[in-house]
N, C-alpha and C. Protein backbone atom coordinates (compact mmCIF):
# COMPACT_ATOMS: atom_id res chain seq x y z
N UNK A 1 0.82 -1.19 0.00
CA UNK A 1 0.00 0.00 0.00
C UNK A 1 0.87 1.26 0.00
N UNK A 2 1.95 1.21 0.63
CA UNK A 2 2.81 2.42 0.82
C UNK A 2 3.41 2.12 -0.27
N UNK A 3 3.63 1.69 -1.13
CA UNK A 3 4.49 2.23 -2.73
C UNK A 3 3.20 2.60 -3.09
N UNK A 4 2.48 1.75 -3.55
CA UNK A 4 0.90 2.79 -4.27
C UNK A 4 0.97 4.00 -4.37
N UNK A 5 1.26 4.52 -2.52
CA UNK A 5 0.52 6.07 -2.49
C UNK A 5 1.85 6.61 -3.03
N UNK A 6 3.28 6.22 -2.47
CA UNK A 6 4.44 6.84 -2.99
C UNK A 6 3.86 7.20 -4.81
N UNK A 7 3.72 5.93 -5.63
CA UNK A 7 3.33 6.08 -6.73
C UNK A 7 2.75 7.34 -7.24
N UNK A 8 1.42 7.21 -6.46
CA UNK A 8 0.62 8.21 -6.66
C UNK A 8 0.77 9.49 -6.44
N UNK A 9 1.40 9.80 -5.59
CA UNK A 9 1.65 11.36 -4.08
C UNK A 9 2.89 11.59 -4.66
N UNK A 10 3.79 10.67 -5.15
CA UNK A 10 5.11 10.91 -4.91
C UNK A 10 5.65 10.60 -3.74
N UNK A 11 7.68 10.67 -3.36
CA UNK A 11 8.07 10.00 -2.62
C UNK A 11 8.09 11.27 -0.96
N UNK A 12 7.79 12.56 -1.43
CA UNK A 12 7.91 13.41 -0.30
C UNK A 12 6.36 13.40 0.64
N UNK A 13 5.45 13.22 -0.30
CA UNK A 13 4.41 12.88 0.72
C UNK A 13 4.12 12.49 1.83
N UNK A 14 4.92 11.05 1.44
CA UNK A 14 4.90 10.08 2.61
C UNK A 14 5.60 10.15 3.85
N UNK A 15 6.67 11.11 4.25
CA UNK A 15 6.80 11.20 5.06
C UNK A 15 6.74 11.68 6.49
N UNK A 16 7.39 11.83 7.93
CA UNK A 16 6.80 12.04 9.01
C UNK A 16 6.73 13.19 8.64
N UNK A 17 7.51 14.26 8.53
CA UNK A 17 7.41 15.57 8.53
C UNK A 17 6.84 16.15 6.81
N UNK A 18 6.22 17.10 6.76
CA UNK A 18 5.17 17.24 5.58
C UNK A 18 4.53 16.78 5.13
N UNK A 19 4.01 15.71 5.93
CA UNK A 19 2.64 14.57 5.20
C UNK A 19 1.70 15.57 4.60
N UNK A 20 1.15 15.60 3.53
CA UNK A 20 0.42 16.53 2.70
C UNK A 20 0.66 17.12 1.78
N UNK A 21 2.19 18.00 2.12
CA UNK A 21 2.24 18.94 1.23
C UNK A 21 3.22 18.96 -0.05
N UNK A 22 2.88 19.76 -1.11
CA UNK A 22 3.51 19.59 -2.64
C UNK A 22 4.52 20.08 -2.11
N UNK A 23 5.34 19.40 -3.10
CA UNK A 23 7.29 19.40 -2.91
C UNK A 23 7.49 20.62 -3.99
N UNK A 24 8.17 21.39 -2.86
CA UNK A 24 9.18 22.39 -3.47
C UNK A 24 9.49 22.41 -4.37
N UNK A 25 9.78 23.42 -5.21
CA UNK A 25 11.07 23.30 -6.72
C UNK A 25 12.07 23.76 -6.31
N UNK A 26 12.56 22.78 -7.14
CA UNK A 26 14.25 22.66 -7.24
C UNK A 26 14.83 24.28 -6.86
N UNK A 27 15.68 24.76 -6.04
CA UNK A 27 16.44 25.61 -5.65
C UNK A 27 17.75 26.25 -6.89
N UNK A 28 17.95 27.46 -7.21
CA UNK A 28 19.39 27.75 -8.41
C UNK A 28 18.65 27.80 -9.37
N UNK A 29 19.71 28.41 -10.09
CA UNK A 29 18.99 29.01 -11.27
C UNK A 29 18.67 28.12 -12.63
N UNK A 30 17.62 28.88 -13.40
CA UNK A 30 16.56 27.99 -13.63
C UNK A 30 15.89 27.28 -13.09
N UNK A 31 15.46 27.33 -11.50
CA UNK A 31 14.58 26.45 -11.19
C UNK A 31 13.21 27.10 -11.04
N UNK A 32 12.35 26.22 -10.62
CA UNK A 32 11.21 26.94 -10.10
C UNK A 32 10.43 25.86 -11.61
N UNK A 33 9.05 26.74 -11.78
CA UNK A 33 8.27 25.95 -12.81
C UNK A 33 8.87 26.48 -14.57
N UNK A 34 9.65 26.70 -14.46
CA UNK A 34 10.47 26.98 -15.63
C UNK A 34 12.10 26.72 -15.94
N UNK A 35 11.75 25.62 -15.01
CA UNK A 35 13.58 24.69 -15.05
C UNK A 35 13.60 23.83 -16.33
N UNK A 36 15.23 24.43 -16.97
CA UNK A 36 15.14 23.87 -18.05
C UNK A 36 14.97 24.23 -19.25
N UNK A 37 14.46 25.17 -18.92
CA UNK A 37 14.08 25.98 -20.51
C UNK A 37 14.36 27.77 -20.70
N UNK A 38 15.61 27.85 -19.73
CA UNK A 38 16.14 28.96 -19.93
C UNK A 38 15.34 30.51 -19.16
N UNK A 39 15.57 31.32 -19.19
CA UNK A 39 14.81 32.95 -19.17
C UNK A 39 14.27 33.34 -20.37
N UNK A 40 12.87 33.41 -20.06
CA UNK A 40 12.14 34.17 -21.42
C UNK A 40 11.93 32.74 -22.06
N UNK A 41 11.70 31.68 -22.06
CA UNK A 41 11.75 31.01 -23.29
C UNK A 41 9.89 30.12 -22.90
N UNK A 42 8.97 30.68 -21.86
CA UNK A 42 7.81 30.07 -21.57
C UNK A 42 6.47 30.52 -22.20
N UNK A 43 5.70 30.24 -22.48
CA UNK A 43 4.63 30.77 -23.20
C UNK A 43 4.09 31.62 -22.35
N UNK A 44 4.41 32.54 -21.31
CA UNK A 44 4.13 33.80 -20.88
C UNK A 44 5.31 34.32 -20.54
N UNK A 45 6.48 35.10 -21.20
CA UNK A 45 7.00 35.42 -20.83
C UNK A 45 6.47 37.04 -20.52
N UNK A 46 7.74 37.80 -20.14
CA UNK A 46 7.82 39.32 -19.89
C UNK A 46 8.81 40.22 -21.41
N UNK A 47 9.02 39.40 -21.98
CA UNK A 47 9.91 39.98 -23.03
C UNK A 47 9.01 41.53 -23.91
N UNK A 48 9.92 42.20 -23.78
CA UNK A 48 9.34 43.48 -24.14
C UNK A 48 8.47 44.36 -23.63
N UNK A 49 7.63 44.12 -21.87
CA UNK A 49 6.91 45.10 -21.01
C UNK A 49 7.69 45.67 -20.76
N UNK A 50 8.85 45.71 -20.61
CA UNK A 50 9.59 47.28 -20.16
C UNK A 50 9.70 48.33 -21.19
N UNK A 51 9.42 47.52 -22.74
CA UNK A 51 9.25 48.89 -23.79
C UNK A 51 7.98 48.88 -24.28
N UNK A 52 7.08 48.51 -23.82
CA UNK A 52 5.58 48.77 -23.73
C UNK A 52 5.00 49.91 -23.10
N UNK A 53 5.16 49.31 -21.59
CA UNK A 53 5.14 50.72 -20.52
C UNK A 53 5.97 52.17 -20.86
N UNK A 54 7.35 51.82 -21.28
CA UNK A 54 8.07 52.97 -22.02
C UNK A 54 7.09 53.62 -22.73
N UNK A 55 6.24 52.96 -23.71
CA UNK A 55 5.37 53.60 -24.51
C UNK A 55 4.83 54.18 -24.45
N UNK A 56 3.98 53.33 -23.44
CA UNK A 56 2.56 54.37 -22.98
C UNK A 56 2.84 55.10 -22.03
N UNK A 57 4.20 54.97 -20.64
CA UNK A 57 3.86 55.63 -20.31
C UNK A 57 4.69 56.76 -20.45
N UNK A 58 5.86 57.20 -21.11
CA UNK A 58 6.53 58.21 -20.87
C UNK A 58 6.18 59.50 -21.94
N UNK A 59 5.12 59.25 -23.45
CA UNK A 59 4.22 60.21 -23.55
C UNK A 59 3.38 60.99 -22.71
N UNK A 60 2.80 60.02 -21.47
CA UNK A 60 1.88 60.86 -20.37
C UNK A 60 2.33 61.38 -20.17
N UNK A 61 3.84 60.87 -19.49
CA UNK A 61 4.53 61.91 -18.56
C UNK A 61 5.43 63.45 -19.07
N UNK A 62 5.55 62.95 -20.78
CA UNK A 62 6.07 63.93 -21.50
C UNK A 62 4.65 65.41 -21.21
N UNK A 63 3.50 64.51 -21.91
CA UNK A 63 2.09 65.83 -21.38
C UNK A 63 2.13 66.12 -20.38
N UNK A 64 2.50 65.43 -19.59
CA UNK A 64 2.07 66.34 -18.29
C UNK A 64 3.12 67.29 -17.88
N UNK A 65 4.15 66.94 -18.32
CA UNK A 65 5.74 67.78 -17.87
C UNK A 65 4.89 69.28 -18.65
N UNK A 66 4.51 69.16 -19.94
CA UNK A 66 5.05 70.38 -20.80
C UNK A 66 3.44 71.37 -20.31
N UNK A 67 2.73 70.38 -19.97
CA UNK A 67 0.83 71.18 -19.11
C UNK A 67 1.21 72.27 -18.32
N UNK A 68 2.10 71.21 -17.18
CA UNK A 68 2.78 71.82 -15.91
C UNK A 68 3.71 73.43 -16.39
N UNK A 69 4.05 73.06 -17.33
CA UNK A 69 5.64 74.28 -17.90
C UNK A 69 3.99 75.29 -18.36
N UNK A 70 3.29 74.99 -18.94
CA UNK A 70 2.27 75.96 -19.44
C UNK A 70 1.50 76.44 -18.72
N UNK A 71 1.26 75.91 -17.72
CA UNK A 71 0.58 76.18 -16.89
C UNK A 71 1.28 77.27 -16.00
N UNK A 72 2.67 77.08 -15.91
CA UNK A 72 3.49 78.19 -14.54
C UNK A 72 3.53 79.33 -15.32
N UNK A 73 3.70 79.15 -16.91
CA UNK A 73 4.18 79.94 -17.58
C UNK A 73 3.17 81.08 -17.67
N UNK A 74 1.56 80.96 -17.40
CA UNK A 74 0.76 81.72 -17.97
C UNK A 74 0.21 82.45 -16.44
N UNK A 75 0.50 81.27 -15.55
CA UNK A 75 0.32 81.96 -14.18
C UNK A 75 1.05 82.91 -13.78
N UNK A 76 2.69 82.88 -14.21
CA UNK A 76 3.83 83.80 -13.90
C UNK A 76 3.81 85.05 -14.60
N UNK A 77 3.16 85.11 -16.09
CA UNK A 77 2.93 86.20 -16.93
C UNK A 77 1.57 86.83 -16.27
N UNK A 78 0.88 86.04 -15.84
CA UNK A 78 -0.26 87.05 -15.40
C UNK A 78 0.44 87.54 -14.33
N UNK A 79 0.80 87.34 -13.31
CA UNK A 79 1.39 87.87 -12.49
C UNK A 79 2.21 88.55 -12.22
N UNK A 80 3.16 88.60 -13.09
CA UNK A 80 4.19 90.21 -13.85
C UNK A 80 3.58 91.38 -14.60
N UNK A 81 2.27 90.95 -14.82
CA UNK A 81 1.46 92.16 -16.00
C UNK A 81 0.69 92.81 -14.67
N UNK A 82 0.29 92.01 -13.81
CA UNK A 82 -0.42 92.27 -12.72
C UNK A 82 0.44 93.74 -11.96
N UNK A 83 1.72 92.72 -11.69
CA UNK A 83 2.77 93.66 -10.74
C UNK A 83 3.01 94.78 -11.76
N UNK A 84 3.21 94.98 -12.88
CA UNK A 84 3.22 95.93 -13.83
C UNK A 84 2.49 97.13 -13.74
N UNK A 85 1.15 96.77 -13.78
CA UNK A 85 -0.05 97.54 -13.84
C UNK A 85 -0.15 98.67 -12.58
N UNK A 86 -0.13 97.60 -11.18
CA UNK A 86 0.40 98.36 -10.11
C UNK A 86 1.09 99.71 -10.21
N UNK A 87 2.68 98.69 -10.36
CA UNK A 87 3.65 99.61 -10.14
C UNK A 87 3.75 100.95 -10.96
N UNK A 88 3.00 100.97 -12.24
CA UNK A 88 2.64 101.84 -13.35
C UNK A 88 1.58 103.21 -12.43
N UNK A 89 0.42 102.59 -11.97
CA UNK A 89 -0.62 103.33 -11.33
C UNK A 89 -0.46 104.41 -10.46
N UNK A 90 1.04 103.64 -9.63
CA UNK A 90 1.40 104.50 -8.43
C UNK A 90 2.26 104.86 -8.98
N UNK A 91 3.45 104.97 -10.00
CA UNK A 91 3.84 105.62 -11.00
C UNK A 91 3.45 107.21 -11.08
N UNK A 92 2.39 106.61 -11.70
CA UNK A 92 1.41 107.80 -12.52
C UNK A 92 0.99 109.02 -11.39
N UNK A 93 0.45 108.20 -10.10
CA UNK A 93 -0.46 109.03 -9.07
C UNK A 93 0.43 110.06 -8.81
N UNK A 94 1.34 109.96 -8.89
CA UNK A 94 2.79 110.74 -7.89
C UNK A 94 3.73 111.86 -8.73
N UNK A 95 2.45 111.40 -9.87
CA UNK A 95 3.29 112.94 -10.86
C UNK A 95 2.41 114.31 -10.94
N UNK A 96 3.18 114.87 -11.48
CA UNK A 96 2.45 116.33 -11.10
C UNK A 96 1.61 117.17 -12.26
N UNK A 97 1.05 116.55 -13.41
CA UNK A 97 0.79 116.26 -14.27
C UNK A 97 0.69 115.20 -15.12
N UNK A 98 -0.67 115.98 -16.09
CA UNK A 98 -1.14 114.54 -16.85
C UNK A 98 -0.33 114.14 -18.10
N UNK A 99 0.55 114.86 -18.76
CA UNK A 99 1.41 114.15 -19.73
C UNK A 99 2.72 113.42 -19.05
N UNK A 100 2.73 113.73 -17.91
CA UNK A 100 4.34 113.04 -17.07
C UNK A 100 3.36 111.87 -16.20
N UNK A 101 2.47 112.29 -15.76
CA UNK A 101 1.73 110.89 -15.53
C UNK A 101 2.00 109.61 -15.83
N UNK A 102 1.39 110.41 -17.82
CA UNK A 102 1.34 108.90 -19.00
C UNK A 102 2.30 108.60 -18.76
N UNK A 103 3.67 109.04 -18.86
CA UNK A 103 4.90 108.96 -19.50
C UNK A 103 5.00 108.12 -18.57
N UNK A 104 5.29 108.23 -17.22
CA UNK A 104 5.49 107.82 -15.97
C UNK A 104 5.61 106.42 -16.07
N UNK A 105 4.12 106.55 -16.14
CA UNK A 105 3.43 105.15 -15.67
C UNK A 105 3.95 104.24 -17.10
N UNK A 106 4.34 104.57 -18.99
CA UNK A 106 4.36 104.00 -19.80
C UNK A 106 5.62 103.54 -18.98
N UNK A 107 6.40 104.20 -18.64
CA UNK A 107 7.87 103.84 -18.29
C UNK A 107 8.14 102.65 -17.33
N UNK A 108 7.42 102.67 -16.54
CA UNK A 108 7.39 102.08 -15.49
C UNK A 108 6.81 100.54 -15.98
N UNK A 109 5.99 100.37 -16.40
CA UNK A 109 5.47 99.41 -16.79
C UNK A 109 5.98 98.75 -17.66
N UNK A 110 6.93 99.41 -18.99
CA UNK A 110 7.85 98.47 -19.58
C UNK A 110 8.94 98.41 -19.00
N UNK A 111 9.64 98.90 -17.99
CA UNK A 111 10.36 98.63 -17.34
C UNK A 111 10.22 97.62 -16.61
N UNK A 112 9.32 97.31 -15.89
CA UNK A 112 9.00 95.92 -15.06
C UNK A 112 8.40 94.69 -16.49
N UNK A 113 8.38 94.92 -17.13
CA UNK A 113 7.84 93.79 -17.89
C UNK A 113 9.10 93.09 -18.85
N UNK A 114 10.57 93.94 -18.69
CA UNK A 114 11.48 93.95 -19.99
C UNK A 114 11.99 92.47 -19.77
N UNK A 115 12.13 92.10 -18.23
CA UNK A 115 12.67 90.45 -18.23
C UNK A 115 12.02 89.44 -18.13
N UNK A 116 10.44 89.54 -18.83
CA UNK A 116 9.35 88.75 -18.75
C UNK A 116 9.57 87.85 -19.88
N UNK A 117 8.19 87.06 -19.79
CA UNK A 117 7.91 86.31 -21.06
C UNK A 117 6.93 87.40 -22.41
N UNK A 118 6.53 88.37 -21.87
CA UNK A 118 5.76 89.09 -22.24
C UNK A 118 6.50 89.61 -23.86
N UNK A 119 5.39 89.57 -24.69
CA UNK A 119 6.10 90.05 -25.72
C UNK A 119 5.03 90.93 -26.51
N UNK A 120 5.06 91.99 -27.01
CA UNK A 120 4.25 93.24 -27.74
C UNK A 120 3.25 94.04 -26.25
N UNK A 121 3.94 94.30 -25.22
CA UNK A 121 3.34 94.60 -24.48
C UNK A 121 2.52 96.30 -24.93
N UNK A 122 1.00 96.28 -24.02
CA UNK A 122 0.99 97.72 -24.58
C UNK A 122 0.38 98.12 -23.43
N UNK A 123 0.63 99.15 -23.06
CA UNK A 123 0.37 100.12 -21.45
C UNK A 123 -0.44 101.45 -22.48
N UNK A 124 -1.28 101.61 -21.46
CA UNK A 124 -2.73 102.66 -21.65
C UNK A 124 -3.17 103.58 -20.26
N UNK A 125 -2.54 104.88 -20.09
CA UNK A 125 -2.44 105.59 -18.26
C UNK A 125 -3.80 106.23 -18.60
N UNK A 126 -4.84 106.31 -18.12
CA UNK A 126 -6.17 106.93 -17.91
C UNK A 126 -5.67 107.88 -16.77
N UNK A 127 -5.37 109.69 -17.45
CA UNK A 127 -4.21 110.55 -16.26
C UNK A 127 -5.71 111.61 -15.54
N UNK A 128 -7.21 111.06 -15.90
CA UNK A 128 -8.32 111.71 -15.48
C UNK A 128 -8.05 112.59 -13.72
N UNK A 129 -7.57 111.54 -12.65
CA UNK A 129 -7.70 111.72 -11.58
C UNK A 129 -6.33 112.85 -11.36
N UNK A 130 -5.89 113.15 -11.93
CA UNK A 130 -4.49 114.34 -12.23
C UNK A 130 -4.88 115.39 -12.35
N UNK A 131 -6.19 115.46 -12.97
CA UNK A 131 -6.71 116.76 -13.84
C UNK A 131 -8.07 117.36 -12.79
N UNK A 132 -8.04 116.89 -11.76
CA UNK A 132 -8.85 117.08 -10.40
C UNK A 132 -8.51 118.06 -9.71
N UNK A 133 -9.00 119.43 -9.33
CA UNK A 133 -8.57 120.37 -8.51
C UNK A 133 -7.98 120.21 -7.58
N UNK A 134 -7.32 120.70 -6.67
CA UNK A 134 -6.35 120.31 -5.48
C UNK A 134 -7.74 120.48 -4.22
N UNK A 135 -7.62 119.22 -3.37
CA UNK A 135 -8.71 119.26 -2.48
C UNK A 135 -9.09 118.61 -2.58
N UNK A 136 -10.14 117.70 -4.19
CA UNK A 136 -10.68 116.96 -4.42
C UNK A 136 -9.93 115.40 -4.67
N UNK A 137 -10.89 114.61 -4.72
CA UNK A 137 -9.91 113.43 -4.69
C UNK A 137 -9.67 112.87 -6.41
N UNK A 138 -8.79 112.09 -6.60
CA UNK A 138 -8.65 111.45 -8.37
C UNK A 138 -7.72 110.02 -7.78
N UNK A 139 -8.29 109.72 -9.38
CA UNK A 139 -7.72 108.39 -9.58
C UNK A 139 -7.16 108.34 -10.68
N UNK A 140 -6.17 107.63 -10.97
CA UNK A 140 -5.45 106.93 -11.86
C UNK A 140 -5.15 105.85 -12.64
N UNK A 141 -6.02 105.26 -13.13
CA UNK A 141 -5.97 104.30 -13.56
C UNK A 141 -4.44 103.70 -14.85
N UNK A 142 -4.46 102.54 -14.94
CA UNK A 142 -3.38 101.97 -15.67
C UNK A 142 -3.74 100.62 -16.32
N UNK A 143 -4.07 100.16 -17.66
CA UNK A 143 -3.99 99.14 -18.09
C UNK A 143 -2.78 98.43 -18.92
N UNK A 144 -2.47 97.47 -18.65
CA UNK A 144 -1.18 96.16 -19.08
C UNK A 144 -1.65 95.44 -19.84
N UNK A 145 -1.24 95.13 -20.95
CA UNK A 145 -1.77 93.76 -21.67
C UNK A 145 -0.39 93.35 -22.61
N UNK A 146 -0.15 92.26 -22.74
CA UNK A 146 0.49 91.51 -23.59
C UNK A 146 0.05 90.25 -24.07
N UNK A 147 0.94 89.43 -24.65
CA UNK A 147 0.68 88.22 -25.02
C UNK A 147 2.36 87.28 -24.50
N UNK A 148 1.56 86.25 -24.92
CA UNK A 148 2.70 85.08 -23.95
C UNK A 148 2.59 83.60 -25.02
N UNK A 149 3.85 83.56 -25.26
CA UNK A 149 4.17 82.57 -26.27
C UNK A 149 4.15 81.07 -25.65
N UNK A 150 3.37 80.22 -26.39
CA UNK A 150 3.38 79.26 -25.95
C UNK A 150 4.25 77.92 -26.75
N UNK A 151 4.55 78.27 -28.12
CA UNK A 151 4.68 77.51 -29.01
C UNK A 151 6.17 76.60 -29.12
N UNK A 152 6.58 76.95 -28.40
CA UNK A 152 7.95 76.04 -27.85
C UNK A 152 7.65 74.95 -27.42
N UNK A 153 6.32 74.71 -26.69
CA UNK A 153 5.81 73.99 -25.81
C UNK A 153 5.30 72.36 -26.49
N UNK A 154 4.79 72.66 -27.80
CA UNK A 154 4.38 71.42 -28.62
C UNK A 154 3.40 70.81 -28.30
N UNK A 155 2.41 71.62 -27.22
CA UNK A 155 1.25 70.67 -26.94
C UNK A 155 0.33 70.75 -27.73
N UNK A 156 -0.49 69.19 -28.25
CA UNK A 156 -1.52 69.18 -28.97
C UNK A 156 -2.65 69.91 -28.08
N UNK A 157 -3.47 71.03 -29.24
CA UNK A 157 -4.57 71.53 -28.92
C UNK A 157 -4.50 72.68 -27.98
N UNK A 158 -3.32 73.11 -27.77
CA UNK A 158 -3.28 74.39 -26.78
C UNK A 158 -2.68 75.58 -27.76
N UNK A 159 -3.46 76.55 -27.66
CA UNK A 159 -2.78 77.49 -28.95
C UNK A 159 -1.78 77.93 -28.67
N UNK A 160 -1.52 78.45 -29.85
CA UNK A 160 0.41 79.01 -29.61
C UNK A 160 0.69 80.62 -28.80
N UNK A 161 -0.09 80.85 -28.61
CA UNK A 161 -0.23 81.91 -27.22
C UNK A 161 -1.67 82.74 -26.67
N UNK A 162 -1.49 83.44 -25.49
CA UNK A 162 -2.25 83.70 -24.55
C UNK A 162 -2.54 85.95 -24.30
N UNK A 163 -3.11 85.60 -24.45
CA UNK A 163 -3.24 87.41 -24.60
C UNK A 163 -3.53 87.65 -22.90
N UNK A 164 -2.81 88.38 -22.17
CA UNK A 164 -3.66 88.40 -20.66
C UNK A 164 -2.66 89.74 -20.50
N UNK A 165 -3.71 90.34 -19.83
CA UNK A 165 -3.98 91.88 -19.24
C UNK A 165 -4.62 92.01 -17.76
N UNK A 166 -4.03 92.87 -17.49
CA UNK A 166 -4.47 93.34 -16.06
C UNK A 166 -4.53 94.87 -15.89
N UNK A 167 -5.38 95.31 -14.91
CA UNK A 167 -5.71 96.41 -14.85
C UNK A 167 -5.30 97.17 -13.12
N UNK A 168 -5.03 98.68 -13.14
CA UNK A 168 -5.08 99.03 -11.46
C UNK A 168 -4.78 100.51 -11.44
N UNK A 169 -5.70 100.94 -10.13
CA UNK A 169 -5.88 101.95 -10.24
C UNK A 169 -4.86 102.55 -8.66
N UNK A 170 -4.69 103.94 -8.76
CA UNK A 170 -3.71 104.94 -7.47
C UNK A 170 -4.54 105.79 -6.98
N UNK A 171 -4.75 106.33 -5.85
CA UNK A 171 -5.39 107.08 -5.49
C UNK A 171 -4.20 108.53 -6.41
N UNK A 172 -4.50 109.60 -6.14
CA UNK A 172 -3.96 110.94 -6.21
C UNK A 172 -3.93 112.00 -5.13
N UNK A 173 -3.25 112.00 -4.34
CA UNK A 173 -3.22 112.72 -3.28
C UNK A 173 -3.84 113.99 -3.87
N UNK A 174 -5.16 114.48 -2.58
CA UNK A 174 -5.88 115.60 -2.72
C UNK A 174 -5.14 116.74 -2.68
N UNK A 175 -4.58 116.47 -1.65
CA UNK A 175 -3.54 117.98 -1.37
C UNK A 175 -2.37 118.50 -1.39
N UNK A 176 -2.25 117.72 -3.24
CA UNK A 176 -0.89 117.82 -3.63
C UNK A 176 -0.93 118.96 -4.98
N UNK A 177 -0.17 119.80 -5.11
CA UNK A 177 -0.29 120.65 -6.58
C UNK A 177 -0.53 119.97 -7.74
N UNK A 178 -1.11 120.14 -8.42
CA UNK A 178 -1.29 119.46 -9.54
C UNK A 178 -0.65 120.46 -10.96
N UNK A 179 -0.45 120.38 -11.85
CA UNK A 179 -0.16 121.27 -13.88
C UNK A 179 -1.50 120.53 -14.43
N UNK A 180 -2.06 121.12 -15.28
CA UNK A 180 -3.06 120.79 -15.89
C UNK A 180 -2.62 119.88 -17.29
């Protein structure tokens, strides 16, 4: 009876210690359920998932790198046209007249914009609040606008640039001399 089951079970079965359980594979290389027939050579191998995944995935990661670059890029330009506009306004408020106003504030504003991404920038000083009797109060307004190149970038479906403008206004000190 005990060769039978050996027969049947095999010879590790049968003994005191591991009665039950399937025998190990062979230990070293090539072993395991593919002893014998080399690396790569089984009807499931892995041959070529590492340039599969390459495939698919390092396009994603190419989009998402260049989203990310477009994305800082249009946040950072708004935010220099922004600081522009400002610094232009209070520029303007602090002159003593409305043609040194414009000038002021044109100056000022391509001056802060010259190490940008910004390119055809155009500044517009509204010098109304200048032209206010002394006493009364004025404002100054200042508009920024440019555009922002995107086309380095190569992303499908995002156009090749971004027009963004910002606007801001200065008080005018009441009880400062004003030139007409």
């Amino acid at each position: 009876m005990r060769r039978l089951i050996a027969l049947i079970a095999g010879p590790q079965v049968i003994g005191s210690s591991g009665a039950g359980r399937r025998p190990e594979p062979p230990r070293g290389a090539g072993g395991g359920s593919r002893a014998g027939r080399g690396p790569g050579r089984g009807p499931y191998t892995d041959r070529g998932a590492a340039a599969l995944e390459a495939v698919v995935i390092l396009p994603a990661i190419l989009l998402l790198a260049a989203l990310t670059a477009a994305s800082w890029r249009l946040w950072q330009t708004r935010g220099d046209v922004h600081s522009a506009a400002e610094a232009a306004a209070r520029a303007a408020s602090v002159s003593s007249g409305s043609a040194q106003g414009v000038t002021a504030g044109r100056q000022v504003a391509l001056a802060d914009l010259a190490g940008t991404r910004c390119s055809a920038p155009t500044v517009s000083v509204d010098p109304a609040g200048l032209s206010a009797p002394v006493g009364f109060p004025g404002r100054v307004g200042v508009r920024v606008a440019c555009t922002v190149s995107m086309t380095d970038l190569l992303l499908p479906g995002l156009p090749g640039s971004f027009h963004v403008s910002a606007s801001a206004e200065a008080p005018v000190d009441s009880h400062r001399e004003r030139q007409p």
